[in-house]
C-alpha atoms as a PDB file:
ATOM      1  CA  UNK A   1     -19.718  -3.089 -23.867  1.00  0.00           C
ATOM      2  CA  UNK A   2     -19.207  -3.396 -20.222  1.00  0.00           C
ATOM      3  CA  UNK A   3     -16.456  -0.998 -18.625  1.00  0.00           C
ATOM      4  CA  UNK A   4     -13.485  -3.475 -17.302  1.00  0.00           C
ATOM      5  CA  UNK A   5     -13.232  -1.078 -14.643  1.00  0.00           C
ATOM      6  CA  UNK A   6     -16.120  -2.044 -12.483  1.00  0.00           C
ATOM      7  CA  UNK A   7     -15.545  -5.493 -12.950  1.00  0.00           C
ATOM      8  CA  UNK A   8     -12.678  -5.898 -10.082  1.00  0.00           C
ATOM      9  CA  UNK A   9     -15.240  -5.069  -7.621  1.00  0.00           C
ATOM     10  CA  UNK A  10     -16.889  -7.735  -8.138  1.00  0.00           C
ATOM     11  CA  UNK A  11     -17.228  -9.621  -4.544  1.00  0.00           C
ATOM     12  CA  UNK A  12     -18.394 -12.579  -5.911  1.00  0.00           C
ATOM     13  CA  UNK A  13     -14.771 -13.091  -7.606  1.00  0.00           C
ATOM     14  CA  UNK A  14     -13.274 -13.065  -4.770  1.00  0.00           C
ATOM     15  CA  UNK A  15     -12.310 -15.985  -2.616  1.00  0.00           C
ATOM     16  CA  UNK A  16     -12.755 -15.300   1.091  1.00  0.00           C
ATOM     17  CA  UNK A  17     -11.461 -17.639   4.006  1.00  0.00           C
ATOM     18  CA  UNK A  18      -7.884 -18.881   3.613  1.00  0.00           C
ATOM     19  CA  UNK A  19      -5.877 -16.228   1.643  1.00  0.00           C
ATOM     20  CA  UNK A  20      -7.979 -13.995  -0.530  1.00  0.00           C
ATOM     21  CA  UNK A  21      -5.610 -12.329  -2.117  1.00  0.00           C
ATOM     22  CA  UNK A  22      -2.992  -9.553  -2.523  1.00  0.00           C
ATOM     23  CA  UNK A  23      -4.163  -6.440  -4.662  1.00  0.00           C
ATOM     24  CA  UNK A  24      -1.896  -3.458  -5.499  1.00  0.00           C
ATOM     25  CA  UNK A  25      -3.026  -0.010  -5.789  1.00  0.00           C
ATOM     26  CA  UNK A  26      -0.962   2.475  -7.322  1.00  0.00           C
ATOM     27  CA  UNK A  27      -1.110   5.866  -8.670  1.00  0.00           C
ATOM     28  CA  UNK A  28      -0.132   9.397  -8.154  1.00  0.00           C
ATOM     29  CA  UNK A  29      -0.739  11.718  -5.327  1.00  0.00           C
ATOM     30  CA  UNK A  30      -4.745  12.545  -4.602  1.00  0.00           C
ATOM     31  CA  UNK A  31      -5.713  10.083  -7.280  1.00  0.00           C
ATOM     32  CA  UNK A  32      -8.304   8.823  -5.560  1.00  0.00           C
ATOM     33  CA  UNK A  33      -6.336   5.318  -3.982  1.00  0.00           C
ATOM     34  CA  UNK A  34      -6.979   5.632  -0.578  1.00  0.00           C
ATOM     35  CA  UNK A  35     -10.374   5.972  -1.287  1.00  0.00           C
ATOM     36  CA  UNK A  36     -10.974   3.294  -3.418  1.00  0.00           C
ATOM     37  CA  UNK A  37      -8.513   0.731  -1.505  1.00  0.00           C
ATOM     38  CA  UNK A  38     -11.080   1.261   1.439  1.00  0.00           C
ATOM     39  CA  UNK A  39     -14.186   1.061  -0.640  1.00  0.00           C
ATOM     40  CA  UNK A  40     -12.839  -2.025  -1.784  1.00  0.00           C
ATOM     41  CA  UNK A  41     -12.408  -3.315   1.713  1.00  0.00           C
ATOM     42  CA  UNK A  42     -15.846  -2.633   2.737  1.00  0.00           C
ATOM     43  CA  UNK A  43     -16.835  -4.283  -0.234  1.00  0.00           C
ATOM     44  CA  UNK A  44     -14.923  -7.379   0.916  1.00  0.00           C
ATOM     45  CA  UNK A  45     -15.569  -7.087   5.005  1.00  0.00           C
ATOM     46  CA  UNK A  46     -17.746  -5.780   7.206  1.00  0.00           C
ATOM     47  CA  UNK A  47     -14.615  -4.955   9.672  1.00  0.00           C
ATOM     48  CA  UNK A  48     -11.446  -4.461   7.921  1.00  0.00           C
ATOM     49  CA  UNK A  49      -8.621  -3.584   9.281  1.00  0.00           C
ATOM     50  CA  UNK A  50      -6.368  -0.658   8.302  1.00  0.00           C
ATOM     51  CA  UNK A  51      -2.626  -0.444   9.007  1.00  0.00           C
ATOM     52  CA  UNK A  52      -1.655   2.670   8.883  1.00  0.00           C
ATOM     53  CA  UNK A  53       2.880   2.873   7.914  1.00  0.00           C
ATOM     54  CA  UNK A  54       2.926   6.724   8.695  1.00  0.00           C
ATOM     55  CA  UNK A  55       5.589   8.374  10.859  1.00  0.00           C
ATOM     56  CA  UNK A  56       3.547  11.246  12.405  1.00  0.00           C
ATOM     57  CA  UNK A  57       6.039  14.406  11.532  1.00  0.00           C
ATOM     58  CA  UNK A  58       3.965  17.106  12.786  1.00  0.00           C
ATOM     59  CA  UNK A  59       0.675  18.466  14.067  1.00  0.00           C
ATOM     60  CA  UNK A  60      -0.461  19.157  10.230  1.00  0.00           C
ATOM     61  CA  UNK A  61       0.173  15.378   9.881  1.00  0.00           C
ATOM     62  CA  UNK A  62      -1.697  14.400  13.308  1.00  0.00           C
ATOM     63  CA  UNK A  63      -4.557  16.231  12.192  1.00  0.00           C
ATOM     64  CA  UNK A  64      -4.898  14.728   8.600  1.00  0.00           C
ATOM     65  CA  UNK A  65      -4.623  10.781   9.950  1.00  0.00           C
ATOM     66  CA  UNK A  66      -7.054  12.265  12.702  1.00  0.00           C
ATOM     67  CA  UNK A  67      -9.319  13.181   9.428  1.00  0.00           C
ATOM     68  CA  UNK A  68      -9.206   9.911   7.868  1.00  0.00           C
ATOM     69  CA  UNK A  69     -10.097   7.732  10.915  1.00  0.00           C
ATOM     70  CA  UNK A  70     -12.981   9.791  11.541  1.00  0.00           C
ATOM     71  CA  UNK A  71     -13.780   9.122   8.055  1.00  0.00           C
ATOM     72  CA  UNK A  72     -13.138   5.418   7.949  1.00  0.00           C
ATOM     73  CA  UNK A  73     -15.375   5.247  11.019  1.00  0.00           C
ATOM     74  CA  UNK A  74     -16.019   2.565  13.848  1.00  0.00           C
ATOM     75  CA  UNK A  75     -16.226  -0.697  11.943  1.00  0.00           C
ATOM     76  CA  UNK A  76     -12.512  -0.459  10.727  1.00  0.00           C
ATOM     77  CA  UNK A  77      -9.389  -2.143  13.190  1.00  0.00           C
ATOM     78  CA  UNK A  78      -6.664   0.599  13.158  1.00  0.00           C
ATOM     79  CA  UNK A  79      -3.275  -0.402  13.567  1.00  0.00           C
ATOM     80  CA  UNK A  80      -0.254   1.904  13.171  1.00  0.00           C
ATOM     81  CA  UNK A  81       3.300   0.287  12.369  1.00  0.00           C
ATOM     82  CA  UNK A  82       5.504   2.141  10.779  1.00  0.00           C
ATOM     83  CA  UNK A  83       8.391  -0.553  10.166  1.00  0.00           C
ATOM     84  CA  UNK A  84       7.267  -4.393  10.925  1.00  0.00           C
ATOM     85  CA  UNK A  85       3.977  -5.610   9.529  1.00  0.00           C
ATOM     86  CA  UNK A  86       4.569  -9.017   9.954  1.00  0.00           C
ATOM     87  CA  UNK A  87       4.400  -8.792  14.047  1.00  0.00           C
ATOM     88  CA  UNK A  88       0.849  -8.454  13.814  1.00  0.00           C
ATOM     89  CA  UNK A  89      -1.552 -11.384  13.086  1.00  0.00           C
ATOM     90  CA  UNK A  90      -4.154 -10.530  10.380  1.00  0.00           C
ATOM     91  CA  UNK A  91      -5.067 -13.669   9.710  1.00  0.00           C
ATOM     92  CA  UNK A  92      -8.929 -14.494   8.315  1.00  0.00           C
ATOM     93  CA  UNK A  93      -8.867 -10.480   8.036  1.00  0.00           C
ATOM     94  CA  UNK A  94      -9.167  -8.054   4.897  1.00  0.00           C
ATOM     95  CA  UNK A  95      -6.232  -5.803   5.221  1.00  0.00           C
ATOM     96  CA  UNK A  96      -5.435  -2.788   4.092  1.00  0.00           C
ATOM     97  CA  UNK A  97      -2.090  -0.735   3.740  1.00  0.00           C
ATOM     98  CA  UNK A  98      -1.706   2.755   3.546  1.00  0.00           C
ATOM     99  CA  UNK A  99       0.816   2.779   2.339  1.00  0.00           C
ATOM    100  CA  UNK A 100       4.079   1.326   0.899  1.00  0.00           C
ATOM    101  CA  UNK A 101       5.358   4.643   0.182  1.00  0.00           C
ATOM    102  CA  UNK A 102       5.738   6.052   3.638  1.00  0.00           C
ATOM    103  CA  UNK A 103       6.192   2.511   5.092  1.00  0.00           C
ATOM    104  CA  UNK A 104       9.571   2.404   2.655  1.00  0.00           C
ATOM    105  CA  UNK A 105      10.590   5.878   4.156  1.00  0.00           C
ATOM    106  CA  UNK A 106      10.835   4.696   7.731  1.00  0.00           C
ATOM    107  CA  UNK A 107      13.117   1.794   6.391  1.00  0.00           C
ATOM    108  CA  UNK A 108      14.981   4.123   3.960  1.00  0.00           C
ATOM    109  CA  UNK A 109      15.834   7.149   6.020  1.00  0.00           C
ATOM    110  CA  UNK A 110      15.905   4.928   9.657  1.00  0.00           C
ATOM    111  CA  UNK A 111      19.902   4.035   9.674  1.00  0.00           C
ATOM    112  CA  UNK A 112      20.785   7.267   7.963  1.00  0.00           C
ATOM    113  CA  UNK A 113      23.749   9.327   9.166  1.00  0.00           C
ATOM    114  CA  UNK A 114      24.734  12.668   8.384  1.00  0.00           C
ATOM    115  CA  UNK A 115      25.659  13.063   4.993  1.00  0.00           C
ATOM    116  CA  UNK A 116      26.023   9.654   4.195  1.00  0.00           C
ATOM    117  CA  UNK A 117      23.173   8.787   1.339  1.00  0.00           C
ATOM    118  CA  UNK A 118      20.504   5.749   2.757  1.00  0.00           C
ATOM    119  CA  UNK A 119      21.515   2.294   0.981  1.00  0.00           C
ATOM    120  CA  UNK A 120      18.567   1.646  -1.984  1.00  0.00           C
ATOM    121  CA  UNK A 121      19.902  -2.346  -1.663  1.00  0.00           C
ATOM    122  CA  UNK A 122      19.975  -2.604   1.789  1.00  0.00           C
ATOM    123  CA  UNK A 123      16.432  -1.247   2.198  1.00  0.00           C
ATOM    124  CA  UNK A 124      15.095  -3.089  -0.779  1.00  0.00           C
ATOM    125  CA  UNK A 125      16.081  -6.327   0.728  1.00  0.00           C
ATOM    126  CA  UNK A 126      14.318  -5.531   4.142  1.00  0.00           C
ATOM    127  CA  UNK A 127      11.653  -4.565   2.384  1.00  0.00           C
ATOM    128  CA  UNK A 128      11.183  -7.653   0.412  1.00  0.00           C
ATOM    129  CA  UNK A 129      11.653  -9.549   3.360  1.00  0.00           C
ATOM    130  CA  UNK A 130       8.598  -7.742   5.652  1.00  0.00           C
ATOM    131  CA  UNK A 131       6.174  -7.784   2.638  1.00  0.00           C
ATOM    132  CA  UNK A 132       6.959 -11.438   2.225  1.00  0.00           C
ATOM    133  CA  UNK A 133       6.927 -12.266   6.026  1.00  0.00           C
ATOM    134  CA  UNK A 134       3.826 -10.384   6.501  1.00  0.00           C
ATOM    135  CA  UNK A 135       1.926 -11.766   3.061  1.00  0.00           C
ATOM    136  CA  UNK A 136       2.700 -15.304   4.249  1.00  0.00           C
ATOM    137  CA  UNK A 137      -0.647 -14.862   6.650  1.00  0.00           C
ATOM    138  CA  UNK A 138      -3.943 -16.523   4.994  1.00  0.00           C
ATOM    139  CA  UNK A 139      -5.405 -13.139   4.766  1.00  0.00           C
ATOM    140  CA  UNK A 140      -7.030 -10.850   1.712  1.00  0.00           C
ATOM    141  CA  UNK A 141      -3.953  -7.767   1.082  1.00  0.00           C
ATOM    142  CA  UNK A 142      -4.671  -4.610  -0.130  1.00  0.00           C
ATOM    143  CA  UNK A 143      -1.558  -2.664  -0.690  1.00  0.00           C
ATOM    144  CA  UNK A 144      -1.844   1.375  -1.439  1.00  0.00           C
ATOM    145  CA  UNK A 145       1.281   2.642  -3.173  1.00  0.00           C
ATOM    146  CA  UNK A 146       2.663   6.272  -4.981  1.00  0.00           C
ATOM    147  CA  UNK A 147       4.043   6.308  -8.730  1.00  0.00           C
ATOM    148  CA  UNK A 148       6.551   8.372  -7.581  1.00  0.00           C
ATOM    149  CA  UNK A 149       8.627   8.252 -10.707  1.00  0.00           C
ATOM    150  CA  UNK A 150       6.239  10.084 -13.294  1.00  0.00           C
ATOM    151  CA  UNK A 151       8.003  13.336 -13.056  1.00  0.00           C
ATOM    152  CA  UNK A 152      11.351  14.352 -14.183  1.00  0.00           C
ATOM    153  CA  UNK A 153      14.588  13.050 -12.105  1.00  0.00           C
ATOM    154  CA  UNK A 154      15.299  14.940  -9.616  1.00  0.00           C
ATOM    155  CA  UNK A 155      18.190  17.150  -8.478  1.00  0.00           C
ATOM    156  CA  UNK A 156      18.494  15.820  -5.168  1.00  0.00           C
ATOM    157  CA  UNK A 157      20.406  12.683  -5.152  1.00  0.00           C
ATOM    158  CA  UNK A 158      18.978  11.221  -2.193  1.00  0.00           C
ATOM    159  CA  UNK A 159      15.450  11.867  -4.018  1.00  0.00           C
ATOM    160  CA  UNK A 160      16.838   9.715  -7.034  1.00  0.00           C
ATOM    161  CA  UNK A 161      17.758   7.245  -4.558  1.00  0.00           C
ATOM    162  CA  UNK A 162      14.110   6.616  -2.921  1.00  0.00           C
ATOM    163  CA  UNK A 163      12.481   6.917  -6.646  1.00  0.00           C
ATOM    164  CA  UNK A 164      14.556   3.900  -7.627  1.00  0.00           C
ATOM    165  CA  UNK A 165      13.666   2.161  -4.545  1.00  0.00           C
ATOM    166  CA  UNK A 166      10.316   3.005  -4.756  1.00  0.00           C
ATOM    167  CA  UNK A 167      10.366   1.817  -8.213  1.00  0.00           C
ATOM    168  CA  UNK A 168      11.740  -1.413  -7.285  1.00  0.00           C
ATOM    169  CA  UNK A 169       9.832  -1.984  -4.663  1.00  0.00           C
ATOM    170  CA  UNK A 170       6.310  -1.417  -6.315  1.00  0.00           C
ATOM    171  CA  UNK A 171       7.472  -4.039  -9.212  1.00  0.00           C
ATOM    172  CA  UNK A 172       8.087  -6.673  -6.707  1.00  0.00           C
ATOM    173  CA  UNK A 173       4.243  -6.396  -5.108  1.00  0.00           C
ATOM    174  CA  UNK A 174       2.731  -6.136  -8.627  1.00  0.00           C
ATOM    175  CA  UNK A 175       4.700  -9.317  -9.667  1.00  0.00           C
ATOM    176  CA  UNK A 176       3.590 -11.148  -6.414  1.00  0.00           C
ATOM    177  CA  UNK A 177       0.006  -9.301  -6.682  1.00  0.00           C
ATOM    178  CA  UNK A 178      -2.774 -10.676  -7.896  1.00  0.00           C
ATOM    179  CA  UNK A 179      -4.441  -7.552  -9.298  1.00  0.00           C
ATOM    180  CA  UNK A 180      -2.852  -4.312  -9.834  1.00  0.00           C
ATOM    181  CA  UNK A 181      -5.493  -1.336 -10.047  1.00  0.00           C
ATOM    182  CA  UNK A 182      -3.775   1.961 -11.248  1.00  0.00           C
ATOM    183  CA  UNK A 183      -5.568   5.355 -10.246  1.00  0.00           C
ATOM    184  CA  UNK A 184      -5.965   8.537 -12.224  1.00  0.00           C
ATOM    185  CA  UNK A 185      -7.970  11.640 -11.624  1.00  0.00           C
ATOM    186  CA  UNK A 186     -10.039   9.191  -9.286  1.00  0.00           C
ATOM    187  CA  UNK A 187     -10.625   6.671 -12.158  1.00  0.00           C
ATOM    188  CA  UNK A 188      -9.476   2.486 -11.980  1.00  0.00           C
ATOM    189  CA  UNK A 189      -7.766   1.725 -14.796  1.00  0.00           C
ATOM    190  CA  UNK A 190      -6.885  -2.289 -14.069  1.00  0.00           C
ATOM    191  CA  UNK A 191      -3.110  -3.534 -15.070  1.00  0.00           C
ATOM    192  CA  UNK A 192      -3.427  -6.547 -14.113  1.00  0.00           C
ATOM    193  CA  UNK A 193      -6.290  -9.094 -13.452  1.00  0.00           C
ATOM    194  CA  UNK A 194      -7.079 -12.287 -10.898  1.00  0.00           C
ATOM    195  CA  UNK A 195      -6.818 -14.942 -12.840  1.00  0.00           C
ATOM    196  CA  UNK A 196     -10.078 -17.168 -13.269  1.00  0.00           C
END
């Protein structure tokens, strides 16, 4: 019996030229997404492009996205934007985004003050609004998100408050996707199929 997983690599089902699709891939930390979100867009393109949401904190941080573009090598289009996807015309392209988590940070923690706790609504609808600006574009999507929520709840209430966000926002892109791949221990376990 053939193993479902390898079956979503499949080039030949998908359509490219006019929009190709939006795939969501989710999982835990060093599950193996980032990986197989860019094997999947080589798979699909010759020259994808890869926008990259991080905030660059620190040199540790500098050196790891150094890492990965080294990795990715010369036939990928890098593009960093941490907060507005949609400014950027990716039409015709394969896409990929890496990732939703850190992109919803910038939002989350941007109008922040003091003590005062970031508003999960407010983000969540600015959010909704970018993915859904920026997924307008006839283009194939590969989102890269974390399963954040897994663990226990945490102590830190403003830790609760990006969980549920983060919760919220990952439903909305599976509901919109067209395939959801989930990742553990570097295996693709598939939630949700294109339809045929």
């Amino acid at each position: 019996m053939e193993n479902n997983r390898t079956n979503i690599y499949n080039k030949a089902q998908r359509p490219l030229g006019g929009r190709g699709g939006l795939i969501l891939i989710t999982g835990g930390q060093r599950s193996g997404k980032s990986t197989k979100a860019e094997e999947l867009a080589l798979s699909l393109s010759p020259n994808p492009v890869y926008m990259a949401t991080a905030h660059i904190w620190d040199d540790e941080f500098r050196e790891r996205v150094a890492r990965h573009q080294a990795r990715r090598g010369p036939n990928w289009t890098n593009i960093e934007e941490e907060l507005y996807l949609s400014q950027h015309d990716v039409s015709g392209k394969v896409v990929l985004i890496d990732c939703c988590t850190l992109w919803a940070t910038n939002f989350f923690f941007r109008d922040s003050k003091g003590d005062e706790l970031p508003d999960v609504d407010k983000t969540l609808a600015e959010l909704k609004a970018e993915f859904d600006r920026f997924t307008s574009q006839d283009a194939t999507f590969i989102f890269v998100t974390n399963e954040i929520g897994l663990g226990g709840v945490s102590a830190n209430a403003v830790q609760r408050r990006f969980t549920d966000l983060m919760g919220w926002f990952n439903q909305y892109i599976a509901q919109k996707a067209d395939e959801v791949i989930m990742m553990v221990s570097g295996l693709p376990f598939i939630l949700k199929a294109p339809n045929k």
